[in-house]
PDB file of N, CA and C in Angstrom:
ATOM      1  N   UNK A   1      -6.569  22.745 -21.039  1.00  0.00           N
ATOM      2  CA  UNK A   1      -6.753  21.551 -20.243  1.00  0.00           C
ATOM      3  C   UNK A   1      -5.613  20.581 -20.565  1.00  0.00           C
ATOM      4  N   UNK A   2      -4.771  20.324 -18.839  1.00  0.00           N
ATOM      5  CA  UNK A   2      -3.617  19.271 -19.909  1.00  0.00           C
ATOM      6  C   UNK A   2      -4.274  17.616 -19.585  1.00  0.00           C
ATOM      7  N   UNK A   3      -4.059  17.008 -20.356  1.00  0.00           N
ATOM      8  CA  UNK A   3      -3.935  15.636 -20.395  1.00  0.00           C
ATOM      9  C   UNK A   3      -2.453  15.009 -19.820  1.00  0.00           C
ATOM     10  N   UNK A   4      -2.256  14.039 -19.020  1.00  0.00           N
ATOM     11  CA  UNK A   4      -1.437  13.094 -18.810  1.00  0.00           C
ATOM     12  C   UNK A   4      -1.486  11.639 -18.763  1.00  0.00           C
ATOM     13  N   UNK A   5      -1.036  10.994 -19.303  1.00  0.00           N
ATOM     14  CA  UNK A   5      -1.348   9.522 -19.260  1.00  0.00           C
ATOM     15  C   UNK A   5      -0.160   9.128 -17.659  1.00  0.00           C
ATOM     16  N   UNK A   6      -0.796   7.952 -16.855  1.00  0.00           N
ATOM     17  CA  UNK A   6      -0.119   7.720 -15.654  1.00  0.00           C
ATOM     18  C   UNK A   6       0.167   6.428 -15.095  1.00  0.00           C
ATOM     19  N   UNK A   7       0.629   6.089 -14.828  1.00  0.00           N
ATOM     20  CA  UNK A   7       0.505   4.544 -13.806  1.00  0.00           C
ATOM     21  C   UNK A   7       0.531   5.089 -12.076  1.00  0.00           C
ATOM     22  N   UNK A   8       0.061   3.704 -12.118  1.00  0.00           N
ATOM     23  CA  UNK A   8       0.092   3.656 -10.292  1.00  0.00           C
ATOM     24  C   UNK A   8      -0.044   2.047  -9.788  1.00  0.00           C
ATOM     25  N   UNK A   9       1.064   2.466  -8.889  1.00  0.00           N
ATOM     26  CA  UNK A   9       1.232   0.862  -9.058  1.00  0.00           C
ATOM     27  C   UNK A   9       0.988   1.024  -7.300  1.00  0.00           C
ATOM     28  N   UNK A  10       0.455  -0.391  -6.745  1.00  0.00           N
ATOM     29  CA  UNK A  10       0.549  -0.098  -5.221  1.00  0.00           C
ATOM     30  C   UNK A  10       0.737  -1.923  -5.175  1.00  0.00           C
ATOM     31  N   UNK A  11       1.642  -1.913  -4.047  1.00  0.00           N
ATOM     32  CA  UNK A  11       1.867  -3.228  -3.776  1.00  0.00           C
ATOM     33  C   UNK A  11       1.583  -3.914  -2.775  1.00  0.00           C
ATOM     34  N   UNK A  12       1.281  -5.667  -2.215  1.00  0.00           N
ATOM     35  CA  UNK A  12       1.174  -5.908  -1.064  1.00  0.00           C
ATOM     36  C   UNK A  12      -0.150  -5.232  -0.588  1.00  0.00           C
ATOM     37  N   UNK A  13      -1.087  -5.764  -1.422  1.00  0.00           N
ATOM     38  CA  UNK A  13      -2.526  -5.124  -1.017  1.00  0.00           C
ATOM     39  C   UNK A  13      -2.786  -6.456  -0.081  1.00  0.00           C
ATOM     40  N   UNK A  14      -3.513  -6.028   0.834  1.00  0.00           N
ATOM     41  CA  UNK A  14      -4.104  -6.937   1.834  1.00  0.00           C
ATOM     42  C   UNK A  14      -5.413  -6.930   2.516  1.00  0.00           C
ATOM     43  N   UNK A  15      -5.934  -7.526   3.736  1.00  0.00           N
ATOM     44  CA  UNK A  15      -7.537  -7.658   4.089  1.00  0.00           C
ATOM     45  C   UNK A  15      -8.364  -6.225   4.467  1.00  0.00           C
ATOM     46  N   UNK A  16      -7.130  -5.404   4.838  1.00  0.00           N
ATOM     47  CA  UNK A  16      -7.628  -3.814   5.394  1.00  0.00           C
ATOM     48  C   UNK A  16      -8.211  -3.493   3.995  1.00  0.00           C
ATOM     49  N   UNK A  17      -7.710  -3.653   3.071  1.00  0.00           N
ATOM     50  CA  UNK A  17      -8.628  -2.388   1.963  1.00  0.00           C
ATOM     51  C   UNK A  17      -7.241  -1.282   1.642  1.00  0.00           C
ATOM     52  N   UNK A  18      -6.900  -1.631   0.418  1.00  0.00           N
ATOM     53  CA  UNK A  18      -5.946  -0.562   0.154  1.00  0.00           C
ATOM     54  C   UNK A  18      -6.514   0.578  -1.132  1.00  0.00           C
ATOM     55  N   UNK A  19      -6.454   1.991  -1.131  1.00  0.00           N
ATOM     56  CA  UNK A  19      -6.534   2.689  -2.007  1.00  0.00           C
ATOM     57  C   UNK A  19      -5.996   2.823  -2.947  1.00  0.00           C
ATOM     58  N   UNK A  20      -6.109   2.238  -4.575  1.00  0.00           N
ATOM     59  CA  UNK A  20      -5.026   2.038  -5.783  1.00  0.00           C
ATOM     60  C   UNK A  20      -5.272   3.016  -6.303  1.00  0.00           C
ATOM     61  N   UNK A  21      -6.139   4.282  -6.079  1.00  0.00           N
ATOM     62  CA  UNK A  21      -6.117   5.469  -7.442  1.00  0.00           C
ATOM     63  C   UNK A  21      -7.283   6.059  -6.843  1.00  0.00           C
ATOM     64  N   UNK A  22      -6.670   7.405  -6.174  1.00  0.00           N
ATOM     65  CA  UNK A  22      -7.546   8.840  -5.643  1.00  0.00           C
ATOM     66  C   UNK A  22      -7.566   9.864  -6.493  1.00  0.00           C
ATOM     67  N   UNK A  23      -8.376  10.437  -7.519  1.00  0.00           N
ATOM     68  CA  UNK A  23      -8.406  11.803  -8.236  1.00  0.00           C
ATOM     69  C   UNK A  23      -7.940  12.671  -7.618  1.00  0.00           C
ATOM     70  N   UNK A  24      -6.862  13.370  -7.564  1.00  0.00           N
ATOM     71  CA  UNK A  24      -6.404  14.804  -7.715  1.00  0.00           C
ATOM     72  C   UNK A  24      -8.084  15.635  -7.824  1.00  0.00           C
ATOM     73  N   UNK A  25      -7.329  16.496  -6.835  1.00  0.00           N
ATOM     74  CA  UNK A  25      -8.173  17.926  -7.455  1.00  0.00           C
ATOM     75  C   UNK A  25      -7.808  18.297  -8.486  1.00  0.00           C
ATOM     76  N   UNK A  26      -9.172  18.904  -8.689  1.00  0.00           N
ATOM     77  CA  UNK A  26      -9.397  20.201 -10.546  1.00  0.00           C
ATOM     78  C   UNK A  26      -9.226  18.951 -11.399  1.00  0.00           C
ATOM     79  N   UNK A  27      -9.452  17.957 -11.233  1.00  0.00           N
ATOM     80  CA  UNK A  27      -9.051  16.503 -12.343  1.00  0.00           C
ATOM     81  C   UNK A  27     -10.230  15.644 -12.566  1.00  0.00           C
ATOM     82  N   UNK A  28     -10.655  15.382 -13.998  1.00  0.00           N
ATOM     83  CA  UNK A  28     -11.390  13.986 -13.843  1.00  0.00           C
ATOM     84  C   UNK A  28     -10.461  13.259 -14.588  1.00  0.00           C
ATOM     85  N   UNK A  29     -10.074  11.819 -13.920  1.00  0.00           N
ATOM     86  CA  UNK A  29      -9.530  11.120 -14.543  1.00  0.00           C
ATOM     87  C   UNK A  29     -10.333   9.809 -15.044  1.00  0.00           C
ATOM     88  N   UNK A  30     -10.284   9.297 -15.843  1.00  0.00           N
ATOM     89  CA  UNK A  30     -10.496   8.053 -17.379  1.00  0.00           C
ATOM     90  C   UNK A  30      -9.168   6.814 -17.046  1.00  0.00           C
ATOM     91  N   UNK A  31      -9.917   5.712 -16.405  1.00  0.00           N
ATOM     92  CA  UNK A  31      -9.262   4.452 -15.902  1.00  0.00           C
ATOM     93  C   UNK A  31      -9.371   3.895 -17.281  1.00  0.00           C
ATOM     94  N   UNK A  32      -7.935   3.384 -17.865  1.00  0.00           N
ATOM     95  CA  UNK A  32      -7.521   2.579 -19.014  1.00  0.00           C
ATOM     96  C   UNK A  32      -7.131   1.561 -18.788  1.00  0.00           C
ATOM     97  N   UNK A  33      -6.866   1.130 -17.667  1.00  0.00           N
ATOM     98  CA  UNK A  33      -6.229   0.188 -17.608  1.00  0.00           C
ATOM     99  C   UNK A  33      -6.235   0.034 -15.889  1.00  0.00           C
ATOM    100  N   UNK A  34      -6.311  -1.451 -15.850  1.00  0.00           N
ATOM    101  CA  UNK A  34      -6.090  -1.959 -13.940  1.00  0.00           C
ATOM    102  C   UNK A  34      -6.410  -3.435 -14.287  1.00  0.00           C
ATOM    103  N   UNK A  35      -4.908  -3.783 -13.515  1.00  0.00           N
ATOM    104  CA  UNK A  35      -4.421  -5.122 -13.280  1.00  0.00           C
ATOM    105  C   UNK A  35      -3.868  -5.461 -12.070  1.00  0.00           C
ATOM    106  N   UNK A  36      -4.710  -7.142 -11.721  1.00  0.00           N
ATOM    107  CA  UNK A  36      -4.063  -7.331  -9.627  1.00  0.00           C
ATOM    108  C   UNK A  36      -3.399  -8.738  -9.866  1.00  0.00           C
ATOM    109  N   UNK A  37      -2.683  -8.730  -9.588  1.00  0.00           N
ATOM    110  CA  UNK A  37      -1.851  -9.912  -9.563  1.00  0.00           C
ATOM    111  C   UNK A  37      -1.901 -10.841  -8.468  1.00  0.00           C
ATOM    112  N   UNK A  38      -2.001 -12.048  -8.011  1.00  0.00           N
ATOM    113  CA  UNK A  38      -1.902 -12.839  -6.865  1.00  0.00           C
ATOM    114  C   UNK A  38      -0.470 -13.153  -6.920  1.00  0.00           C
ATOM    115  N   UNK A  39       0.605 -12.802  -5.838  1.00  0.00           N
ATOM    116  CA  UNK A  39       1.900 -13.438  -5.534  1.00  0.00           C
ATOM    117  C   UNK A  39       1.929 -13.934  -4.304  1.00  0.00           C
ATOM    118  N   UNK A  40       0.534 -14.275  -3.749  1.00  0.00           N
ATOM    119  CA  UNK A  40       0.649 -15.845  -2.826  1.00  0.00           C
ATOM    120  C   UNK A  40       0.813 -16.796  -3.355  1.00  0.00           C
ATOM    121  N   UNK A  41       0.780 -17.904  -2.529  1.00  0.00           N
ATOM    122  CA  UNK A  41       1.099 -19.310  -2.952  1.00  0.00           C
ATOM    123  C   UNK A  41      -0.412 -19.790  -2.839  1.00  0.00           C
ATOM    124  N   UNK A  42      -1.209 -19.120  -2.525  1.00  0.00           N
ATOM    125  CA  UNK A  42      -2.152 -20.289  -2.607  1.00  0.00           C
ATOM    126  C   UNK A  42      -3.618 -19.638  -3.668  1.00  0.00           C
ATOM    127  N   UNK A  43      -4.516 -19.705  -3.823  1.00  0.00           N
ATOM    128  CA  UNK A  43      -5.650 -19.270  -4.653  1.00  0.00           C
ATOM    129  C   UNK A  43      -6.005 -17.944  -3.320  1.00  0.00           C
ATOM    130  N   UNK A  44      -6.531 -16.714  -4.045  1.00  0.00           N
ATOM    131  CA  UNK A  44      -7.529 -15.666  -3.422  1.00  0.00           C
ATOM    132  C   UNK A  44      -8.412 -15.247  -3.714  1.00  0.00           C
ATOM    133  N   UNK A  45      -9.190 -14.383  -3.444  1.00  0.00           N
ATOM    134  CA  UNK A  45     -10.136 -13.796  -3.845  1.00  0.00           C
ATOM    135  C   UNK A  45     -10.288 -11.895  -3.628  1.00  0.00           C
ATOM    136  N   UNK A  46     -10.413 -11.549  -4.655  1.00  0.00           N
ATOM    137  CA  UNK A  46     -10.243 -10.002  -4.042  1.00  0.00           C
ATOM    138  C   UNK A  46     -11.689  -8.882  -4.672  1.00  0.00           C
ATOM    139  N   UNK A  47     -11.773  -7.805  -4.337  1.00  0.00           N
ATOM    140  CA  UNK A  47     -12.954  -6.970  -4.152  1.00  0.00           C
ATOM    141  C   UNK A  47     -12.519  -5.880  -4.256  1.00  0.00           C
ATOM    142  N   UNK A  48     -13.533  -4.845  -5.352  1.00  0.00           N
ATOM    143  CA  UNK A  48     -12.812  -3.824  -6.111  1.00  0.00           C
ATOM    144  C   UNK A  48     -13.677  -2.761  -6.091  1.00  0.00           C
ATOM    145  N   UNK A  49     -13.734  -1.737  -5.200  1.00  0.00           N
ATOM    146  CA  UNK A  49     -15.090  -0.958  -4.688  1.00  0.00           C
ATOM    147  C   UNK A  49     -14.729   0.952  -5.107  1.00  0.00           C
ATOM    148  N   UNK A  50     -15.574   1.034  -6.148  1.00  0.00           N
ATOM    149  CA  UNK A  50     -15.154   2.631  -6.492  1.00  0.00           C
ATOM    150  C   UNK A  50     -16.212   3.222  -5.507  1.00  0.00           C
ATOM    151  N   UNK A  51     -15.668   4.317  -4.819  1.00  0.00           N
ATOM    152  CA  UNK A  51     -15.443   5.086  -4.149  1.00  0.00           C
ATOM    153  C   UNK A  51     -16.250   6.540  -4.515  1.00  0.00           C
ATOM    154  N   UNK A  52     -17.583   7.501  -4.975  1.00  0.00           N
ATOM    155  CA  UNK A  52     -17.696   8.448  -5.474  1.00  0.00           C
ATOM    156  C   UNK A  52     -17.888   9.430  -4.360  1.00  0.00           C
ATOM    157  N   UNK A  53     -17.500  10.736  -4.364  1.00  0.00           N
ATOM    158  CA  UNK A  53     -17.299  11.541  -3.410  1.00  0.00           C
ATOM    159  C   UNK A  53     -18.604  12.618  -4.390  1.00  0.00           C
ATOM    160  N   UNK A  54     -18.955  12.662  -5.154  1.00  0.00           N
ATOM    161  CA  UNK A  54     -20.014  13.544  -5.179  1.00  0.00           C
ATOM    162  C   UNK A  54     -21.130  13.565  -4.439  1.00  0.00           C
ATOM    163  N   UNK A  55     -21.523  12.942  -3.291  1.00  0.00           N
ATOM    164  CA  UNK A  55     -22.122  12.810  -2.729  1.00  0.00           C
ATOM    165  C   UNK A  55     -21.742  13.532  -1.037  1.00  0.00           C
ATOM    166  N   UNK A  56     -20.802  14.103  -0.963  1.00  0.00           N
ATOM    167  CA  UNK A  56     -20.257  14.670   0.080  1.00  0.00           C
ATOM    168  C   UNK A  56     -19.278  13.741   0.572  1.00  0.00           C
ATOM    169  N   UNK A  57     -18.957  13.698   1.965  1.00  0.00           N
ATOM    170  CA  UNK A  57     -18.049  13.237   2.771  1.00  0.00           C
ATOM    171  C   UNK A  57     -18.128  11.779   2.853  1.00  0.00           C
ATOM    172  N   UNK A  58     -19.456  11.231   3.344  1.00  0.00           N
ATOM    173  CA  UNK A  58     -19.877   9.918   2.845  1.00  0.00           C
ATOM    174  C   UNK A  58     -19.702   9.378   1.339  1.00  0.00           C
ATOM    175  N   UNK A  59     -20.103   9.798   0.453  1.00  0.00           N
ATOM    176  CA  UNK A  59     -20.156   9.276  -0.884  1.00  0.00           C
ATOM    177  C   UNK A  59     -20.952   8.411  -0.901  1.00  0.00           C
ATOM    178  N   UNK A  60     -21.094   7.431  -2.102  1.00  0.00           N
ATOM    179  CA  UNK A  60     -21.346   5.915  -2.222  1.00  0.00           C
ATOM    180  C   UNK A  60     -20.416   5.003  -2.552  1.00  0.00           C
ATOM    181  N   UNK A  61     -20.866   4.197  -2.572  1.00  0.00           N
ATOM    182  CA  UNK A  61     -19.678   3.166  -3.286  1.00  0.00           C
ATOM    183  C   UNK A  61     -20.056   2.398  -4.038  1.00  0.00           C
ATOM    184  N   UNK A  62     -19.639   1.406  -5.260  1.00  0.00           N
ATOM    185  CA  UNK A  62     -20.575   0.723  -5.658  1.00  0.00           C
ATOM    186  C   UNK A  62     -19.010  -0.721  -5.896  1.00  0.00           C
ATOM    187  N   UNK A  63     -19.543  -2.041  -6.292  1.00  0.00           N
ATOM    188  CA  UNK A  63     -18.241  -2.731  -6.391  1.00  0.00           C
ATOM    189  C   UNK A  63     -18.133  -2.781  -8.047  1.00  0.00           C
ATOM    190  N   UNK A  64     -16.627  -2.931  -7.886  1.00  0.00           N
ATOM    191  CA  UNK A  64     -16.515  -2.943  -9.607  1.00  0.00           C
ATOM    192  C   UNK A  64     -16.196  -4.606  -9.514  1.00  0.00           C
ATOM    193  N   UNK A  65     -15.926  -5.159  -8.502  1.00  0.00           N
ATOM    194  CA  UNK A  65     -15.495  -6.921  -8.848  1.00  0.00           C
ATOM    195  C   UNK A  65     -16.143  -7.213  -7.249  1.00  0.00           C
ATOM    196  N   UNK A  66     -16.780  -8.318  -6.619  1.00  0.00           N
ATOM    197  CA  UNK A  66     -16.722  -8.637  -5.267  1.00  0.00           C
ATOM    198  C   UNK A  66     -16.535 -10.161  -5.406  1.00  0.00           C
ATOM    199  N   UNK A  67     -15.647 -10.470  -4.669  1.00  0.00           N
ATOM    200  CA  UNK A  67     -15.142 -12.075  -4.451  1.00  0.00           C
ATOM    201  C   UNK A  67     -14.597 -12.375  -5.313  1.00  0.00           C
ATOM    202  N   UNK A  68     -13.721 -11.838  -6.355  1.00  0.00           N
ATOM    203  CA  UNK A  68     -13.665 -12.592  -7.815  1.00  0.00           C
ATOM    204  C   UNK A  68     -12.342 -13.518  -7.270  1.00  0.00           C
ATOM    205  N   UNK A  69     -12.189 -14.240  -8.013  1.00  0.00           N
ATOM    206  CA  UNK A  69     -11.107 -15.553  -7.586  1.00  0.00           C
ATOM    207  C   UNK A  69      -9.762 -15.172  -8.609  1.00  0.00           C
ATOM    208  N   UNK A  70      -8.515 -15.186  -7.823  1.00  0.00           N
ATOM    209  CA  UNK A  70      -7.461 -14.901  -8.809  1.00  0.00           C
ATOM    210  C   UNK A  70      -6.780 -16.317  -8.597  1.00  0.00           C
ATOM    211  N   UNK A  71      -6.005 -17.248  -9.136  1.00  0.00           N
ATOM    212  CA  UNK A  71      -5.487 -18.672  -8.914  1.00  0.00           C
ATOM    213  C   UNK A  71      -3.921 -18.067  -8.656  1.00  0.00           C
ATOM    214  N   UNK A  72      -3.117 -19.099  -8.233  1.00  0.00           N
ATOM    215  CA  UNK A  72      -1.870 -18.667  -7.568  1.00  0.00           C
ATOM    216  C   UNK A  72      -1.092 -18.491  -9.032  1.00  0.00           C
ATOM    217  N   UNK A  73      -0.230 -17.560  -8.885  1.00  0.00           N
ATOM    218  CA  UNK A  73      -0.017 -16.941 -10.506  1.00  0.00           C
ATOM    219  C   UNK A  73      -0.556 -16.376 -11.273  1.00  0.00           C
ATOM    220  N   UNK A  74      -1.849 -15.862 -10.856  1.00  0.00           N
ATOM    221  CA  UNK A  74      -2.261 -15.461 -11.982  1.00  0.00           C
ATOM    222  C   UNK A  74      -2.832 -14.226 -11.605  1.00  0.00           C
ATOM    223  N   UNK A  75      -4.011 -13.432 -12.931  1.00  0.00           N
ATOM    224  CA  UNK A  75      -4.128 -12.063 -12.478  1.00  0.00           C
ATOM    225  C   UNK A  75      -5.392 -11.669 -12.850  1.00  0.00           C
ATOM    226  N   UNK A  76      -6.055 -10.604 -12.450  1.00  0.00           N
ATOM    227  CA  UNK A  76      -7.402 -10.173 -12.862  1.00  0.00           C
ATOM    228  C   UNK A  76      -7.180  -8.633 -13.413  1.00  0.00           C
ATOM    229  N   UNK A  77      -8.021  -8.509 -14.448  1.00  0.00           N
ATOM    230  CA  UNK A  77      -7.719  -7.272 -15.423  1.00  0.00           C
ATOM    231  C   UNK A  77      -9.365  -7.236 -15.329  1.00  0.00           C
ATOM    232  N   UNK A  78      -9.039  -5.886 -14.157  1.00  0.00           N
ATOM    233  CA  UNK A  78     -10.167  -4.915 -13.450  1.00  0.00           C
ATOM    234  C   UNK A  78     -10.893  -4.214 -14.378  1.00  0.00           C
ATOM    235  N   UNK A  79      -9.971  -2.949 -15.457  1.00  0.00           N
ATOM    236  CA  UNK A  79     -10.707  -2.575 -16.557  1.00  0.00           C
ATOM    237  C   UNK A  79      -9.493  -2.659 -17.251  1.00  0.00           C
ATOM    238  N   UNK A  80     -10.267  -2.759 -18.528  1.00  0.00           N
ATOM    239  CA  UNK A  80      -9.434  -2.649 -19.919  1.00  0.00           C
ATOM    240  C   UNK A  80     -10.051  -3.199 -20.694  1.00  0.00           C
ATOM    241  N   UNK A  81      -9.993  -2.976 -22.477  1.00  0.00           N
ATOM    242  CA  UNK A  81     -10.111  -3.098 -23.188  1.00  0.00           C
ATOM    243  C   UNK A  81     -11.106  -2.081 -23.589  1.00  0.00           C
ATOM    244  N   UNK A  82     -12.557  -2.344 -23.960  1.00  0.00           N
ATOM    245  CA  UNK A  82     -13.483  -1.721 -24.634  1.00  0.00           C
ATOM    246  C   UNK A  82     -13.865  -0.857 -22.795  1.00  0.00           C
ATOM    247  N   UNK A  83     -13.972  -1.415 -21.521  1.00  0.00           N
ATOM    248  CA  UNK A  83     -14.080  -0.867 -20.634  1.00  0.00           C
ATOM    249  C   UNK A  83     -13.674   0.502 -19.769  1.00  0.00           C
ATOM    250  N   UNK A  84     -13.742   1.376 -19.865  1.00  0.00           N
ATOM    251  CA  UNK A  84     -13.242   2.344 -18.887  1.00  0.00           C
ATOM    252  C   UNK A  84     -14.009   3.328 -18.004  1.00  0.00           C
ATOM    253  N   UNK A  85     -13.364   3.602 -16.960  1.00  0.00           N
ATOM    254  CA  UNK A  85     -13.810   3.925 -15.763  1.00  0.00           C
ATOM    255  C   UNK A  85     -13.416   5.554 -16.141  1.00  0.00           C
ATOM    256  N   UNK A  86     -14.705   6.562 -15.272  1.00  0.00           N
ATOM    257  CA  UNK A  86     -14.455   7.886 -15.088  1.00  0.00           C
ATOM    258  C   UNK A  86     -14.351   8.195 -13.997  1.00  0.00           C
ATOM    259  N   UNK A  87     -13.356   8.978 -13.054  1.00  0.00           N
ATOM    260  CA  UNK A  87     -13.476   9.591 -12.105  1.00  0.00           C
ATOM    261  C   UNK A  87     -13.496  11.143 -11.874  1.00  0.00           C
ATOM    262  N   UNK A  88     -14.042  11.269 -11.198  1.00  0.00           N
ATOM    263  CA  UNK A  88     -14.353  12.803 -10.749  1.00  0.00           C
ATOM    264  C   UNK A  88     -13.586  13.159  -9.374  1.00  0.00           C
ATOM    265  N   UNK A  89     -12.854  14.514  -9.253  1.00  0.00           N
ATOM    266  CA  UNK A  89     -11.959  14.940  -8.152  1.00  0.00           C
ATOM    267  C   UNK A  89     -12.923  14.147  -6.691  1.00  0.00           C
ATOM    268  N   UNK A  90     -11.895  13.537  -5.638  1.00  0.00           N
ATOM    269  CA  UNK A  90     -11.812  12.957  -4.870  1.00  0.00           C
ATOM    270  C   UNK A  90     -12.039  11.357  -5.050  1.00  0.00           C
ATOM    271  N   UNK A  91     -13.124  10.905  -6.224  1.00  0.00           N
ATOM    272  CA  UNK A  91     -13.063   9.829  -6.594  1.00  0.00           C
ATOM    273  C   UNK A  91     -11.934   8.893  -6.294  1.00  0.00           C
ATOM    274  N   UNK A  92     -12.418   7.654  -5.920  1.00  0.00           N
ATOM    275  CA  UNK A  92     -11.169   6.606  -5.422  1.00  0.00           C
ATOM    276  C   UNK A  92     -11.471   4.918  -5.643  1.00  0.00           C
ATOM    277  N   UNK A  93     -10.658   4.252  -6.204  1.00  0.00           N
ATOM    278  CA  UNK A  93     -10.688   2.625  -5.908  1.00  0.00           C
ATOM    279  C   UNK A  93      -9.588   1.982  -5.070  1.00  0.00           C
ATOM    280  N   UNK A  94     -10.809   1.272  -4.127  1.00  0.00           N
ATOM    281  CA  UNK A  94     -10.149   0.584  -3.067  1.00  0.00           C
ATOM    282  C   UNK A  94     -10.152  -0.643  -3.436  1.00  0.00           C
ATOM    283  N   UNK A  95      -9.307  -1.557  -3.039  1.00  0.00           N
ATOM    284  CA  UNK A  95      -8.618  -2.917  -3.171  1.00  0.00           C
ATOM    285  C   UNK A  95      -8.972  -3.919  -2.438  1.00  0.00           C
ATOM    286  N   UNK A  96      -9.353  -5.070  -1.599  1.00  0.00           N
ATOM    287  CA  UNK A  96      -8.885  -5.910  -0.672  1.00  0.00           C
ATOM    288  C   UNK A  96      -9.040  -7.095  -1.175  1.00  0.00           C
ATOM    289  N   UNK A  97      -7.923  -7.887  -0.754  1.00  0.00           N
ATOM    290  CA  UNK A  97      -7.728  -9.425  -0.427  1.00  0.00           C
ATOM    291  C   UNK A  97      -8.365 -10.225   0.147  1.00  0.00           C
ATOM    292  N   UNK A  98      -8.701 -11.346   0.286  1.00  0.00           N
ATOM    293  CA  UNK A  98      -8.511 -12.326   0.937  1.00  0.00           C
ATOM    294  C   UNK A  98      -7.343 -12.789   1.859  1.00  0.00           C
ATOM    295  N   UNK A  99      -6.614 -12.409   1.868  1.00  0.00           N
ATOM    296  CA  UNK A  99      -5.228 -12.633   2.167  1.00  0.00           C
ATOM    297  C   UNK A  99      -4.231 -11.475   2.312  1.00  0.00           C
ATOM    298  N   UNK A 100      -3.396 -11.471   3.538  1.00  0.00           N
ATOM    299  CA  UNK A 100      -2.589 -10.623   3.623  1.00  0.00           C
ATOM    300  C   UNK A 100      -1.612 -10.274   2.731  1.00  0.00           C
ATOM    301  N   UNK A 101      -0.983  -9.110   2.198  1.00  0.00           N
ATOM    302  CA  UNK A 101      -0.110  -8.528   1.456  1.00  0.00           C
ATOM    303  C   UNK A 101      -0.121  -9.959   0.413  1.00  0.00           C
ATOM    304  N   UNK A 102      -0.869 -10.121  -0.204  1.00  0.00           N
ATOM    305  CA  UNK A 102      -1.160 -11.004  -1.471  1.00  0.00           C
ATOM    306  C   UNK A 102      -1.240 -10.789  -2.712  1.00  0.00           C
ATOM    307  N   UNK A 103      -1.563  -9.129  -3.179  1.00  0.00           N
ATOM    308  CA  UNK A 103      -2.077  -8.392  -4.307  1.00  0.00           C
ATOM    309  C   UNK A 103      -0.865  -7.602  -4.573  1.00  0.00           C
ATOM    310  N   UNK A 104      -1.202  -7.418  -5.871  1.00  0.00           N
ATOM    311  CA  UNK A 104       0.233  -6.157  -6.759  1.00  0.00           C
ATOM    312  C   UNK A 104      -0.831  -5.605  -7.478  1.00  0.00           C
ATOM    313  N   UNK A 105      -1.047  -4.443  -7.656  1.00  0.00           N
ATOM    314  CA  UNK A 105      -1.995  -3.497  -8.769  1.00  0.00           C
ATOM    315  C   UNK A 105      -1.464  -2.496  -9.094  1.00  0.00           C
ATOM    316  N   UNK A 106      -1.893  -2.522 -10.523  1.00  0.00           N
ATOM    317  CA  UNK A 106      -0.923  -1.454 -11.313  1.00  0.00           C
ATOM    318  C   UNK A 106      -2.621  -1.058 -12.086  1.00  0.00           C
ATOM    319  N   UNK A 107      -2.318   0.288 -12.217  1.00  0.00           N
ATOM    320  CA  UNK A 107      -3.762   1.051 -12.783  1.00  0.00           C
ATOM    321  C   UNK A 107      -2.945   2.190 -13.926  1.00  0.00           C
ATOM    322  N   UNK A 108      -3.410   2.517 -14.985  1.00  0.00           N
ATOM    323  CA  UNK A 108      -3.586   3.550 -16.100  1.00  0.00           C
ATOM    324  C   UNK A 108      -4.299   3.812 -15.668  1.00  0.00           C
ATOM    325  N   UNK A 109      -3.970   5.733 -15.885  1.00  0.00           N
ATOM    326  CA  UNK A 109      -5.249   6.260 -16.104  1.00  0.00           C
ATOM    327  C   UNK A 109      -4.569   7.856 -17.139  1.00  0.00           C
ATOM    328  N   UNK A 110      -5.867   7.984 -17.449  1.00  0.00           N
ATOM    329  CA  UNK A 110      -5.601   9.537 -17.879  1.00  0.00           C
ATOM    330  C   UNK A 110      -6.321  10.414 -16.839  1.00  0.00           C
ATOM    331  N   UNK A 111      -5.566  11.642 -16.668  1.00  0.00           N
ATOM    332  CA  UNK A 111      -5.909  12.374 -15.585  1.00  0.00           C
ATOM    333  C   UNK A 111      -5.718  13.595 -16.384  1.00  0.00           C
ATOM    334  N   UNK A 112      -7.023  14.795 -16.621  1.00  0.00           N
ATOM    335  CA  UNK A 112      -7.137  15.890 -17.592  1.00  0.00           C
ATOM    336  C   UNK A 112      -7.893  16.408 -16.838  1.00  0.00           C
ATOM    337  N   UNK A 113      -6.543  17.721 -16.557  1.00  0.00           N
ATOM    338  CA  UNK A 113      -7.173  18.939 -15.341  1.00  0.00           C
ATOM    339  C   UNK A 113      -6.839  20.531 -16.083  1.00  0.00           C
TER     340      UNK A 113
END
């Protein structure tokens, strides 16, 4: 089984809902780390919804943050520290703003397939 440690960075997240981190097949990956940055000018709010596909085509979803407030400059640290997230192949976290192309997210993860 190999292990890889990874980033993923996705930029210019906005009101559609952007996907920051889809499991690979044959993979469960272990979220270490996820950070969103606000580079608007004004205050936002953003919403952080994992995605589980064991459930078939539908899945569920559940939120990992909803409405949380980021101030202009500043950033929200999704998981980390004592926190981490497991995903299972197709597993996914989606992103959205308040605001158009407003968000920067950068995610760790380990991915061991």
């Amino acid at each position: 089984m190999a292990n890889t440690f990874k980033n993923q960075i996705t930029t210019s997240i906005g009101t559609s809902g952007n996907d920051i981190y889809t499991t690979p097949s044959a993979t469960t990956t272990t979220v270490i780390g996820a950070s969103l940055a606000n580079k608007h000018s004004a205050a936002i709010t953003i919403s952080a919804v994992l995605f589980d596909s064991s459930l078939g085509v539908n899945g569920t979803t559940a939120y990992l943050v909803k409405d949380a407030p980021i101030p202009v400059g500043g950033s929200l640290v999704l998981v980390g520290g004592d926190q981490k997230v497991v995903l299972e192949t197709g597993d996914k976290i989606t992103v959205t703003s308040s605001v158009a192309s407003s968000v920067d997210a950068v995610i760790s993860v380990l991915e061991q397939s």
